[in-house]
C-alpha atoms as a PDB file:
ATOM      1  CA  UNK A   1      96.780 100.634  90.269  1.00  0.00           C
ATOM      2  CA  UNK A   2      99.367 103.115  91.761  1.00  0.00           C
ATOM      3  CA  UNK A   3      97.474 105.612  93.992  1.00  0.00           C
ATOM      4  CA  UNK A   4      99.662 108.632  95.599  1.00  0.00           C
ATOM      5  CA  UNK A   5      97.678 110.509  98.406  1.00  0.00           C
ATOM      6  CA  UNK A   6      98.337 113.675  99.835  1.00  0.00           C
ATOM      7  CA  UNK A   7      96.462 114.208 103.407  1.00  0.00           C
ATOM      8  CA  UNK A   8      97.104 110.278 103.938  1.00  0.00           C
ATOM      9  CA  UNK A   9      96.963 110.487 107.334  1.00  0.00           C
ATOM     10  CA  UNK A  10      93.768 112.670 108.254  1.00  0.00           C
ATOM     11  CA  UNK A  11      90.300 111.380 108.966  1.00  0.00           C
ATOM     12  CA  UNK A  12      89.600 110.419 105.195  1.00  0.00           C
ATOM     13  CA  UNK A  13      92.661 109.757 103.984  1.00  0.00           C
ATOM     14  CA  UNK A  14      93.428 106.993 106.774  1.00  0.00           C
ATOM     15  CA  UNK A  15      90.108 105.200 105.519  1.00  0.00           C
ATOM     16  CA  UNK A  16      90.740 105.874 102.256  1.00  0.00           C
ATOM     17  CA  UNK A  17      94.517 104.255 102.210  1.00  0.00           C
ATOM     18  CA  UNK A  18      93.402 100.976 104.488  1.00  0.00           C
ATOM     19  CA  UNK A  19      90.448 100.726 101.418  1.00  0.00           C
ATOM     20  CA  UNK A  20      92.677 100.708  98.583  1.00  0.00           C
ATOM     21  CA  UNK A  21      95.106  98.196  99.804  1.00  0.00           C
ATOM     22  CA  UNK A  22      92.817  95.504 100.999  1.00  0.00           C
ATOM     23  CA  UNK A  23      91.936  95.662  97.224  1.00  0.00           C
ATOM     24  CA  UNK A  24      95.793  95.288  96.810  1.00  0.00           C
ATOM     25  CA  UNK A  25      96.656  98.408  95.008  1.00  0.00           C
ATOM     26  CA  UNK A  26      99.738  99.960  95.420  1.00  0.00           C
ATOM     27  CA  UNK A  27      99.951 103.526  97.465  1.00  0.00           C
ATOM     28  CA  UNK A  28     102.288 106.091  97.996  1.00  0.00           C
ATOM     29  CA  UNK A  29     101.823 108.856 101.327  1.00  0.00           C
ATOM     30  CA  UNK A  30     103.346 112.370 101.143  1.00  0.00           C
ATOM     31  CA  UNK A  31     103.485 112.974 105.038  1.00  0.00           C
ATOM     32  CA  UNK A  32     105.511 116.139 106.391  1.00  0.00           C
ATOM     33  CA  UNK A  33     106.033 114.006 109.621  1.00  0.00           C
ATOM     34  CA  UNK A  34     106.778 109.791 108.332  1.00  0.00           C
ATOM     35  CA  UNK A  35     108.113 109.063 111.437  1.00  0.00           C
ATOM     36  CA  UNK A  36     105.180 109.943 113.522  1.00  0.00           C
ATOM     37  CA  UNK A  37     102.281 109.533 110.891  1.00  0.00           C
ATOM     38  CA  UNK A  38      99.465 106.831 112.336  1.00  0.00           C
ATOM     39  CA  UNK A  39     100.060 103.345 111.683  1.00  0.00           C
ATOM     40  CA  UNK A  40      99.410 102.655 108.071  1.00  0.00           C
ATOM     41  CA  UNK A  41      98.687  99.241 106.573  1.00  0.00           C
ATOM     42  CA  UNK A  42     101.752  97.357 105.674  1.00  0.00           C
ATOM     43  CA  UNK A  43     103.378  97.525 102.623  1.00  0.00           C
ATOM     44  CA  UNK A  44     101.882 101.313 102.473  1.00  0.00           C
ATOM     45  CA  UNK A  45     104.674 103.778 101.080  1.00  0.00           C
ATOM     46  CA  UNK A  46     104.913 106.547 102.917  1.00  0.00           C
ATOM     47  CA  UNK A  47     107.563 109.475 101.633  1.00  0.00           C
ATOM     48  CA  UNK A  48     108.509 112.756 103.440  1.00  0.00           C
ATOM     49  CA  UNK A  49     107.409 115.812 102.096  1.00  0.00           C
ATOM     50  CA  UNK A  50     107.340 119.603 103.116  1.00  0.00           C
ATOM     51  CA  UNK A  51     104.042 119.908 101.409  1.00  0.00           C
ATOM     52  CA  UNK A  52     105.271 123.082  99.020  1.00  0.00           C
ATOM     53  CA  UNK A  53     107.925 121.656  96.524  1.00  0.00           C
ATOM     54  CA  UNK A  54     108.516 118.480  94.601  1.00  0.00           C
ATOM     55  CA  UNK A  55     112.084 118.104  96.541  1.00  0.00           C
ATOM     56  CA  UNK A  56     112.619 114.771  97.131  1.00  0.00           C
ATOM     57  CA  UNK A  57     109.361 113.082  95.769  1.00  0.00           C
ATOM     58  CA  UNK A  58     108.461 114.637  92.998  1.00  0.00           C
ATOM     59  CA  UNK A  59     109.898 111.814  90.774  1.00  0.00           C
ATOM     60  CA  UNK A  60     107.707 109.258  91.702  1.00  0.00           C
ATOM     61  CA  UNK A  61     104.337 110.808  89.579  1.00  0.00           C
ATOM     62  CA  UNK A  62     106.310 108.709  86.937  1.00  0.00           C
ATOM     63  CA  UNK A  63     104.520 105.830  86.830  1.00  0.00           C
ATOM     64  CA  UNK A  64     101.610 106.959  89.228  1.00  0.00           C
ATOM     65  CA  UNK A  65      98.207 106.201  88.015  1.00  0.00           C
ATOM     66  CA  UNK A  66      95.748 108.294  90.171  1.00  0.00           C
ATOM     67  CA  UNK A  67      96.791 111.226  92.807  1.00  0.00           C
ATOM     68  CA  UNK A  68      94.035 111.830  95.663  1.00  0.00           C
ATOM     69  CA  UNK A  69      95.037 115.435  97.152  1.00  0.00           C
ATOM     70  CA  UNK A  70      93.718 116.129 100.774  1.00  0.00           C
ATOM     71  CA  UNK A  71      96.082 117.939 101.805  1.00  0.00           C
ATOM     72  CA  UNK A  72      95.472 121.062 103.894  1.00  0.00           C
ATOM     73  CA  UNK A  73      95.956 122.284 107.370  1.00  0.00           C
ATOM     74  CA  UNK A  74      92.503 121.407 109.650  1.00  0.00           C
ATOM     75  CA  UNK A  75      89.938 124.544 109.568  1.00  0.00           C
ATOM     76  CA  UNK A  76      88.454 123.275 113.088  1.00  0.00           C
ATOM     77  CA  UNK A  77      91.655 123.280 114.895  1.00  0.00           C
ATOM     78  CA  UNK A  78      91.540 126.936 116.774  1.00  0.00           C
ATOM     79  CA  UNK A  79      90.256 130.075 116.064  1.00  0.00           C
ATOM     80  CA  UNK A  80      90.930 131.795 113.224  1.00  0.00           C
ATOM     81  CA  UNK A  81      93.458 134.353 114.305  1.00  0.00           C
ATOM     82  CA  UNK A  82      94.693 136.556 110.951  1.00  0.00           C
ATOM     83  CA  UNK A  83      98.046 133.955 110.598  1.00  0.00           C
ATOM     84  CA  UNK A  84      96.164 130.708 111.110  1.00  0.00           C
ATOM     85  CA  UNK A  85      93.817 131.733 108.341  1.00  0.00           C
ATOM     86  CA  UNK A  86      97.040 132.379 106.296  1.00  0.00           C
ATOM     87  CA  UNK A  87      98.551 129.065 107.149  1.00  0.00           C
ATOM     88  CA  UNK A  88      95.219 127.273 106.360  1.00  0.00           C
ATOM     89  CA  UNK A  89      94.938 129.390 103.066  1.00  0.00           C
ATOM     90  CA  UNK A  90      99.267 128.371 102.394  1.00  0.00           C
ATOM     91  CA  UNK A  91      99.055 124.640 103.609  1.00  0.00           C
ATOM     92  CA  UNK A  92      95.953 124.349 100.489  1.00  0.00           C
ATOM     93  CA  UNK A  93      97.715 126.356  97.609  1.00  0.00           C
ATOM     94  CA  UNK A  94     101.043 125.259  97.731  1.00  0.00           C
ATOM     95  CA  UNK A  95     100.860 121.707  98.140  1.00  0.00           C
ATOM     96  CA  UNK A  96      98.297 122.347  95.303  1.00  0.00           C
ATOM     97  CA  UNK A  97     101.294 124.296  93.584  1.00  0.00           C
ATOM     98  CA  UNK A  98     103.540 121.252  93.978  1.00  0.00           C
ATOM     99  CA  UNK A  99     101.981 118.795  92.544  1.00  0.00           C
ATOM    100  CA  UNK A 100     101.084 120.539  89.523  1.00  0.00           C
ATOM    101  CA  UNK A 101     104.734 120.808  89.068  1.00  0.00           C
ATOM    102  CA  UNK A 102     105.288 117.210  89.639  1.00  0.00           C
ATOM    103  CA  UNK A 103     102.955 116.143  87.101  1.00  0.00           C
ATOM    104  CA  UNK A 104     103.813 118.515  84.440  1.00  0.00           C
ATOM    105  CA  UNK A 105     107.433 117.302  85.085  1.00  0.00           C
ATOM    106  CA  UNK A 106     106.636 113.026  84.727  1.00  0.00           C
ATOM    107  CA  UNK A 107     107.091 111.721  81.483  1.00  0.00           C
ATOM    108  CA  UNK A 108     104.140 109.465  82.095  1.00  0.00           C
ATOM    109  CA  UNK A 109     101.384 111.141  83.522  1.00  0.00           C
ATOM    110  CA  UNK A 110      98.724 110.326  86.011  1.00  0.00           C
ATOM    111  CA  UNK A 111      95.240 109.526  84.147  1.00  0.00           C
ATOM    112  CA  UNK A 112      93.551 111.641  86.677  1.00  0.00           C
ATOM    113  CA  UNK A 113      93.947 113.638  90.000  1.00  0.00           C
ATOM    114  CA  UNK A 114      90.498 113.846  92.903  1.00  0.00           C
ATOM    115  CA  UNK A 115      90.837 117.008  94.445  1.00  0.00           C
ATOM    116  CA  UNK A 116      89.386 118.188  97.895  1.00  0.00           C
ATOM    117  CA  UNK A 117      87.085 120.529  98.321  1.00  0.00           C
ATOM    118  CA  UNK A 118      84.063 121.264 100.944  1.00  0.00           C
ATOM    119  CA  UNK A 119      80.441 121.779 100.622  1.00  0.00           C
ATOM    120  CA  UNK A 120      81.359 125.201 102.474  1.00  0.00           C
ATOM    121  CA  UNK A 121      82.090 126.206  98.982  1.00  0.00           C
ATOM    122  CA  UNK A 122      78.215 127.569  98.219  1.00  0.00           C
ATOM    123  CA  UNK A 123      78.511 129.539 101.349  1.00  0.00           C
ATOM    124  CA  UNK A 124      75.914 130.392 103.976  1.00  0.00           C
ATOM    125  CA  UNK A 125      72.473 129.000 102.643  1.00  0.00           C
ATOM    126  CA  UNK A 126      69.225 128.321 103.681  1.00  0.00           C
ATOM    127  CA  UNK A 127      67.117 124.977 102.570  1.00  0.00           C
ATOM    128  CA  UNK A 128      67.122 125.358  99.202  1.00  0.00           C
ATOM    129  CA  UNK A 129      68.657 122.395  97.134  1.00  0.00           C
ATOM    130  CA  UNK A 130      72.402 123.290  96.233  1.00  0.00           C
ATOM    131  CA  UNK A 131      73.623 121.323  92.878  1.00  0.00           C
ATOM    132  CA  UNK A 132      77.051 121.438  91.469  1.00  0.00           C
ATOM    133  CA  UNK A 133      76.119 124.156  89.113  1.00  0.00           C
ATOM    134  CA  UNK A 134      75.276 126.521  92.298  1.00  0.00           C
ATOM    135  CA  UNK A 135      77.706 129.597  92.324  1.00  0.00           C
ATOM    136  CA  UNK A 136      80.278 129.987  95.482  1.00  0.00           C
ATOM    137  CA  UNK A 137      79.016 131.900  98.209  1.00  0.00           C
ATOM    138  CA  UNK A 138      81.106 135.217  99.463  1.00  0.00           C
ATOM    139  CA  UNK A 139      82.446 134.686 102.532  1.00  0.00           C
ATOM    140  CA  UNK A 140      86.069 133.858 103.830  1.00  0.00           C
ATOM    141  CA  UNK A 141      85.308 129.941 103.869  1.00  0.00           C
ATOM    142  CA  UNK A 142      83.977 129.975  99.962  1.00  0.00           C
ATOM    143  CA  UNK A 143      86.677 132.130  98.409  1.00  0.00           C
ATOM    144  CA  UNK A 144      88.935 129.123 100.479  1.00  0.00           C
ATOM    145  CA  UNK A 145      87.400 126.269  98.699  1.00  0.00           C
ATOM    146  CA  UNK A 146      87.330 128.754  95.196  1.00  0.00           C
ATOM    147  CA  UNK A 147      91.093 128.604  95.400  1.00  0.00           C
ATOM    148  CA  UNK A 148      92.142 125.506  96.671  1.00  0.00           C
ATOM    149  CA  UNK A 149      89.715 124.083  93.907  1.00  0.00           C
ATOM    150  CA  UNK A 150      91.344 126.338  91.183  1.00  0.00           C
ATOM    151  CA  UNK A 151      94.984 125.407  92.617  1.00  0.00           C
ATOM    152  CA  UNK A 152      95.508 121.757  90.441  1.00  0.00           C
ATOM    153  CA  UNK A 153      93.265 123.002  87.232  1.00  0.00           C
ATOM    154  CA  UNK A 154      96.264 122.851  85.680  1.00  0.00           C
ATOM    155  CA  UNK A 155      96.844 119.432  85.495  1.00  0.00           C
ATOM    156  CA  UNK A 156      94.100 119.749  82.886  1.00  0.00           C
ATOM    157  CA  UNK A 157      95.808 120.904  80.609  1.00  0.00           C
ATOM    158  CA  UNK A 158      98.436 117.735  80.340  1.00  0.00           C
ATOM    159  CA  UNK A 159      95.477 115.626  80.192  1.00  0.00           C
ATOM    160  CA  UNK A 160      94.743 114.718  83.704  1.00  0.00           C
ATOM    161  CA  UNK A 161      91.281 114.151  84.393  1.00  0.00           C
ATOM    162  CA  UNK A 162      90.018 115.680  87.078  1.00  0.00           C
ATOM    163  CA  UNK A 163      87.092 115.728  89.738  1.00  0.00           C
ATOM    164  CA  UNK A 164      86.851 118.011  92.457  1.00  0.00           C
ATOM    165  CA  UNK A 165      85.173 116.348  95.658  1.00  0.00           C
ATOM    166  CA  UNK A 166      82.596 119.392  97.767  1.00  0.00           C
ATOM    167  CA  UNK A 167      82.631 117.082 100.957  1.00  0.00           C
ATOM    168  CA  UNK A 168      80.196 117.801 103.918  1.00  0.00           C
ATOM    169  CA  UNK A 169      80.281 116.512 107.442  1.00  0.00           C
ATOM    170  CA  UNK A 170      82.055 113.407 107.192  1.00  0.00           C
ATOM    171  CA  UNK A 171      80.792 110.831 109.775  1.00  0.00           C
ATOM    172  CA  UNK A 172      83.051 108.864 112.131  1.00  0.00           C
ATOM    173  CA  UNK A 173      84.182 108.050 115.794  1.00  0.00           C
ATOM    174  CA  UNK A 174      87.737 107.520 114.242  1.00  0.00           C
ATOM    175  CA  UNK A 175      87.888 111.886 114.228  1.00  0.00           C
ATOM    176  CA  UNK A 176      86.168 114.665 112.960  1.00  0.00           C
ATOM    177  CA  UNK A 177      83.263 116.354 113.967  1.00  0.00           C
ATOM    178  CA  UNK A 178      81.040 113.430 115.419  1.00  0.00           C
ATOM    179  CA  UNK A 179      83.168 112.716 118.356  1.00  0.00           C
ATOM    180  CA  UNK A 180      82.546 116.464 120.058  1.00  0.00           C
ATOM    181  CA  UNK A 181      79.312 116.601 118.606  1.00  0.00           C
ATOM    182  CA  UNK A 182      78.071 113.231 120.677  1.00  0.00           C
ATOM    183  CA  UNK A 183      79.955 114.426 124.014  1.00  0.00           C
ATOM    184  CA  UNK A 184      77.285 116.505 125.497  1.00  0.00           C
ATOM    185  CA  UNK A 185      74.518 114.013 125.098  1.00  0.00           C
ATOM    186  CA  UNK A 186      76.672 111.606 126.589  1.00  0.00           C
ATOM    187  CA  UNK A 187      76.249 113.330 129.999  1.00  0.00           C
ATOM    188  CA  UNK A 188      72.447 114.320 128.694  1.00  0.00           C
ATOM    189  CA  UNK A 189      73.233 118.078 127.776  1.00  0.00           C
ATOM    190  CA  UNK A 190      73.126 117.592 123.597  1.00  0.00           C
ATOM    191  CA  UNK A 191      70.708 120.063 122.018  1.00  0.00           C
ATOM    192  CA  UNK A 192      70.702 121.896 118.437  1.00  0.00           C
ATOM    193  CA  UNK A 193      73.535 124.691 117.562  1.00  0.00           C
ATOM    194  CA  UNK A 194      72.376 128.105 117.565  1.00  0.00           C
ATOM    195  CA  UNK A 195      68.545 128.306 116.384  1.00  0.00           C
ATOM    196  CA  UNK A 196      68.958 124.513 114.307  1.00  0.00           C
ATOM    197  CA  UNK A 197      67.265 125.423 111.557  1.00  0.00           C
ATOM    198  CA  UNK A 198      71.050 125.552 109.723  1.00  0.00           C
ATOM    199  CA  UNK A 199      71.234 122.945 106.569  1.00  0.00           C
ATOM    200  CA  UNK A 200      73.885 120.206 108.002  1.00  0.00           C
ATOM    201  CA  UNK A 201      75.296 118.252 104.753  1.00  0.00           C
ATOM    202  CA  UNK A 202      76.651 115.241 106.030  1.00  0.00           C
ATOM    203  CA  UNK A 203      78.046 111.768 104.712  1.00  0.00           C
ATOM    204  CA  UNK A 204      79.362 108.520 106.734  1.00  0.00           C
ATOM    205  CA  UNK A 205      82.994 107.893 106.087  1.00  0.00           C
ATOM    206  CA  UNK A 206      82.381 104.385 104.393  1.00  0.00           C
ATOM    207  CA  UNK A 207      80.634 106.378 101.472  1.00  0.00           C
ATOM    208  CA  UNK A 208      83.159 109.227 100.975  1.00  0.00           C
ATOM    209  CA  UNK A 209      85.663 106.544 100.979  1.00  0.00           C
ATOM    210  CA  UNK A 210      83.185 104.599  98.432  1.00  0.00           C
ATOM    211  CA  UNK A 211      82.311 108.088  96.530  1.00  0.00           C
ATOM    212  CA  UNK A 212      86.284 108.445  96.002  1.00  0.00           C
ATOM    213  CA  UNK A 213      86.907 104.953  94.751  1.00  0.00           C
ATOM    214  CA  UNK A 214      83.603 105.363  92.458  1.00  0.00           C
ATOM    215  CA  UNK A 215      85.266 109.275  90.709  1.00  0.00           C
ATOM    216  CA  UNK A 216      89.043 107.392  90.872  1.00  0.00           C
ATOM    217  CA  UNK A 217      86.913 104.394  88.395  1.00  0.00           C
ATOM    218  CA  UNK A 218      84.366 106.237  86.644  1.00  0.00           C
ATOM    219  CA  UNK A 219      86.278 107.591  83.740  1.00  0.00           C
ATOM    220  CA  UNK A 220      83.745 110.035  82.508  1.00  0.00           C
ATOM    221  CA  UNK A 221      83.812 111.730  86.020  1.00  0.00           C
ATOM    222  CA  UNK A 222      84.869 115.657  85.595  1.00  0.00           C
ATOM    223  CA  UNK A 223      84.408 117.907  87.442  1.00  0.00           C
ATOM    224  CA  UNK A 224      82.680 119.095  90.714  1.00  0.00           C
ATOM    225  CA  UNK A 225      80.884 116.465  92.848  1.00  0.00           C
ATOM    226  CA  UNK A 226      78.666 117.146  96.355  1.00  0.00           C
ATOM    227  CA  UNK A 227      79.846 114.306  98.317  1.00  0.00           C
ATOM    228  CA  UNK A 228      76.854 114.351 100.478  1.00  0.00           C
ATOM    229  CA  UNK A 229      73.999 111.892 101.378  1.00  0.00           C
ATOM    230  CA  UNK A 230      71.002 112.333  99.790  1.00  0.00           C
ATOM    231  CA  UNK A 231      68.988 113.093 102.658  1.00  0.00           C
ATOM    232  CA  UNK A 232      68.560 116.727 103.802  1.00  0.00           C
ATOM    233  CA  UNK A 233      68.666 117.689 107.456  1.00  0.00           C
ATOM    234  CA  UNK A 234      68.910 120.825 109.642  1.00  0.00           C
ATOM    235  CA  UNK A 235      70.745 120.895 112.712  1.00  0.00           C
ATOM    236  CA  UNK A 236      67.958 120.534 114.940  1.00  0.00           C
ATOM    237  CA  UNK A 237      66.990 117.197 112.759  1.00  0.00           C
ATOM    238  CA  UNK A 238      70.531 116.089 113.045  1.00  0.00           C
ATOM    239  CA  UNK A 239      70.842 116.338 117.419  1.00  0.00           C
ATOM    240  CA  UNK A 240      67.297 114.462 117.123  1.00  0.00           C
ATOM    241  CA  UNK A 241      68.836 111.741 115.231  1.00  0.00           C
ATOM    242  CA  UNK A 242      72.314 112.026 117.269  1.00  0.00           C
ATOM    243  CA  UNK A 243      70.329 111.699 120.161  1.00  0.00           C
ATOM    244  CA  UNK A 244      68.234 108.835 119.522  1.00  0.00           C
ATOM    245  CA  UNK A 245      71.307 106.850 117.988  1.00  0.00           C
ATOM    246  CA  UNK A 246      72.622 107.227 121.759  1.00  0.00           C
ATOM    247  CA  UNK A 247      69.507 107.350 123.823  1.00  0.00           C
ATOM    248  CA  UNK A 248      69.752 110.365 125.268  1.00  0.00           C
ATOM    249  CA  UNK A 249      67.588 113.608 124.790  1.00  0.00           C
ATOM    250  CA  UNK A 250      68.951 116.403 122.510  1.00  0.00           C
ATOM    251  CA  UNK A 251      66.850 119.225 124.091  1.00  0.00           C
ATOM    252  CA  UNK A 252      69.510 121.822 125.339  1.00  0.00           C
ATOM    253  CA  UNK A 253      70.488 123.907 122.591  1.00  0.00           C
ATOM    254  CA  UNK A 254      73.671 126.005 122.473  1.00  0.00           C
ATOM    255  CA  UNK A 255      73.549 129.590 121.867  1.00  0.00           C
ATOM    256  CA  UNK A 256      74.961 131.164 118.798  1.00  0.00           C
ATOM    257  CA  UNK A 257      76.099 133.942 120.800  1.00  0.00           C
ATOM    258  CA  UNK A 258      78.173 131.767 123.472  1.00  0.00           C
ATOM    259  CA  UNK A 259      80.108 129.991 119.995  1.00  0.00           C
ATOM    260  CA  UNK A 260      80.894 133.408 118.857  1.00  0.00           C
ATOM    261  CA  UNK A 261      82.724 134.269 121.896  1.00  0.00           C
ATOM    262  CA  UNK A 262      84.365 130.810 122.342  1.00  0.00           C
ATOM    263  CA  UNK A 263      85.449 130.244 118.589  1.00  0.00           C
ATOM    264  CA  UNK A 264      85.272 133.862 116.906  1.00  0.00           C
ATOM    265  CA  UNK A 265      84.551 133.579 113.501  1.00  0.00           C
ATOM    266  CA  UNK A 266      85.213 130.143 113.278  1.00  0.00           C
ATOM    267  CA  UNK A 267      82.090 129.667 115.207  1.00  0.00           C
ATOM    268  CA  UNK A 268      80.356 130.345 111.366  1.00  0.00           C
ATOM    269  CA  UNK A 269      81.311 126.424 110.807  1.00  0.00           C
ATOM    270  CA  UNK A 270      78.876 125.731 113.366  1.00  0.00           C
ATOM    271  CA  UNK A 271      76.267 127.991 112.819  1.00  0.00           C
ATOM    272  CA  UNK A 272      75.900 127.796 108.683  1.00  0.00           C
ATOM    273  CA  UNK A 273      75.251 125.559 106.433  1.00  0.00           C
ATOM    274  CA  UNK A 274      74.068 124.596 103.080  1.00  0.00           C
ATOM    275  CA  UNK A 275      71.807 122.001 101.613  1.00  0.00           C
ATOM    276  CA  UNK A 276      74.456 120.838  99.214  1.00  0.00           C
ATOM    277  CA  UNK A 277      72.790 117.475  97.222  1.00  0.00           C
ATOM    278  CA  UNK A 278      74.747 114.706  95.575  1.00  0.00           C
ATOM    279  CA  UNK A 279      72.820 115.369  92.235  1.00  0.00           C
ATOM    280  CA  UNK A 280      76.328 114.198  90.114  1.00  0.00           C
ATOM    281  CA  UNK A 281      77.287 111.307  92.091  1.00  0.00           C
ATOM    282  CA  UNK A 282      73.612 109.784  91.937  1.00  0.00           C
ATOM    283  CA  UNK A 283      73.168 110.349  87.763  1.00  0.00           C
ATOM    284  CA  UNK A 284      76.274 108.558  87.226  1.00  0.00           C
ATOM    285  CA  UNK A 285      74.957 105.882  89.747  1.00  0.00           C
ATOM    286  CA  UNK A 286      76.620 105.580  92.910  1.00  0.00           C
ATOM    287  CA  UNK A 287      74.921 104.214  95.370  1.00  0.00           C
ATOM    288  CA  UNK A 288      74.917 105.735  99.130  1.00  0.00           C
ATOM    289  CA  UNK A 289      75.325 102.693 101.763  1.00  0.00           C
ATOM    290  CA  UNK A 290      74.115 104.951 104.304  1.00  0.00           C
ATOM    291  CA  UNK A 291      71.723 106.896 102.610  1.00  0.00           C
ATOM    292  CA  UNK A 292      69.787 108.446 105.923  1.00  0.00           C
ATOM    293  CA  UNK A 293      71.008 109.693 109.122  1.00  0.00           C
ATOM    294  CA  UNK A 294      69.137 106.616 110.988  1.00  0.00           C
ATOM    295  CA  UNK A 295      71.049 104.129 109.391  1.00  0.00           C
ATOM    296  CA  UNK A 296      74.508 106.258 109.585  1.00  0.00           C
ATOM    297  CA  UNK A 297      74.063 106.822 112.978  1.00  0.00           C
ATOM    298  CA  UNK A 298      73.166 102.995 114.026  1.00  0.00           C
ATOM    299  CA  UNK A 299      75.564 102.223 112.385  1.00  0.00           C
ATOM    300  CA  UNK A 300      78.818 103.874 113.921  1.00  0.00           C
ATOM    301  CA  UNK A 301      77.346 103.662 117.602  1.00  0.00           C
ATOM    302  CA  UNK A 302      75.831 100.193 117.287  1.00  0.00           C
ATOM    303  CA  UNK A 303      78.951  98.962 119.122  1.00  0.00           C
ATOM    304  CA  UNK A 304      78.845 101.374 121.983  1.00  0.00           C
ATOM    305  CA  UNK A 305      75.237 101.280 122.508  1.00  0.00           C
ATOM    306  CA  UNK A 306      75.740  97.403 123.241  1.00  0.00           C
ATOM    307  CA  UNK A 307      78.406  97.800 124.866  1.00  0.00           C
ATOM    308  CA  UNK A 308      76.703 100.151 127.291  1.00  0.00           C
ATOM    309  CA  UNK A 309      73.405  97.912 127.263  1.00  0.00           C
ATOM    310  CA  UNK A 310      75.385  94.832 128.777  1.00  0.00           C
END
């Protein structure tokens, strides 16, 4: 299988590459920067791109059998100043853009395209179980996800199938959220965001990367999927578990108020959520590795917690 992948060489899209060619499939990287993209496994093509044309690449969708497009700029990078927001909104819609035109250019299309998404998508929520079928929510970082969901429909049309993937926390000490999350407890100051009681969908990398291969193989899958783990937390339940995966007490909580004024509105990242279930993913069987926070947890910090113990 030929796999081309947008986003290559973010948090997912590292994982995801190194997965698909120990299984010896062939892949393809746009990257804006090749020269300074992280080390990729070898025999990993990676191709320059300026992430809003074809120019240059757009040739090789002939003959490519899946695209995976993660491209967009990182939401938790700064605050969200007016032109940020517009380059986060850009960096989403017209790499979208491009690769629509790529495909309907190839004389042999892909069989199907996985598109990014986030479980931010539903909006602000409280406990409630959020399936697939759940309407977005109305704030900035829904109407994001609406559009950058929306941006390769078109694709449909030539015959690609396609599954959109609403992805929550993703789990790692490679990037992401996890390593700033575990800081404070590190020096015994961890606690519960705002008043905790915030839904916090999560997953561990190994099953988003597992959840991917699983939509890129399952040729029924259409479609919206939560990638989420099955088990529903709350903040407050998640600095509990964070804090007995590292022995340390998660019992100073940070106030919504001082996020606000650090982060602006980004700070709403932090101090929402949504309860966003993997309802698709699970009927069509996939199984979740790490299917509780517990095991996740152990998991990822099993190494450092022994490390520390010796």
């Amino acid at each position: 299988m030929r796999v081309l992948v947008t986003g290559g060489t973010g948090l997912i899209g590292r994982a995801l590459v190194a997965d698909l060619a120990r299984d010896a499939h062939e892949v393809v990287v746009l990257s804006r920067n090749p020269v300074n993209a992280p080390a990729l496994p070898p025999g990993v093509e990676v191709q320059p791109w300026d992430a809003r044309t074809t120019a240059g690449w757009g040739a090789l969708v002939n003959g490519i059998d899946v695209i995976v497009n993660l491209a967009g700029e990182n939401i938790s990078a700064g605050r969200w100043t007016a032109a940020r927001k517009t380059r986060i909104v850009q960096s989403r819609l017209e790499a979208g853009r491009a690769l629509v035109e790529a495909v309907a250019a190839a004389t042999r299309k892909p069989r199907a395209l996985i598109q990014a998404s986030a479980a931010g998508y539903y909006g602000p929520h409280g406990a409630e179980p959020l399936t697939e079928d759940a309407p977005p929510g109305n704030d900035w970082l829904s109407q994001l996800a609406v559009e950058w969901e929306a941006i390769t429909r078109p694709v449909e049309d030539f015959g690609v199938r396609r599954a959109v993937i609403r992805t929550g926390v993703v789990l790692s000490l490679e990037g992401g959220a996890l390593p700033k999350m575990a800081l404070p407890f590190r020096f015994f100051a961890g606690g519960p965001v705002g008043n905790g009681r915030q839904p916090f969908p999560w997953i561990h990398l190994a099953d988003e990367v597992a959840a991917i291969r699983f939509l890129i193989d399952q040729q029924e899958a259409r479609g919206p999927f939560n990638l989420t783990a099955p088990q529903a937390l709350n903040n407050a339940e998640f600095s509990r578990a964070l804090g007995r995966a590292l022995r340390r007490p998660a019992w100073l909580p940070v106030p919504g108020l001082a996020l606000r004024l650090l982060f602006g509105q980004m700070a709403t990242v932090l101090l929402t959520g949504q309860n966003a279930v993997p309802t698709k993913l699970q009927q069509m069987g996939f199984t979740f590795r790490f299917p509780t926070i517990d095991a996740a947890l152990s998991d990822l910090f099993q190494h450092v917690i022994k490390t520390a113990s010796q």
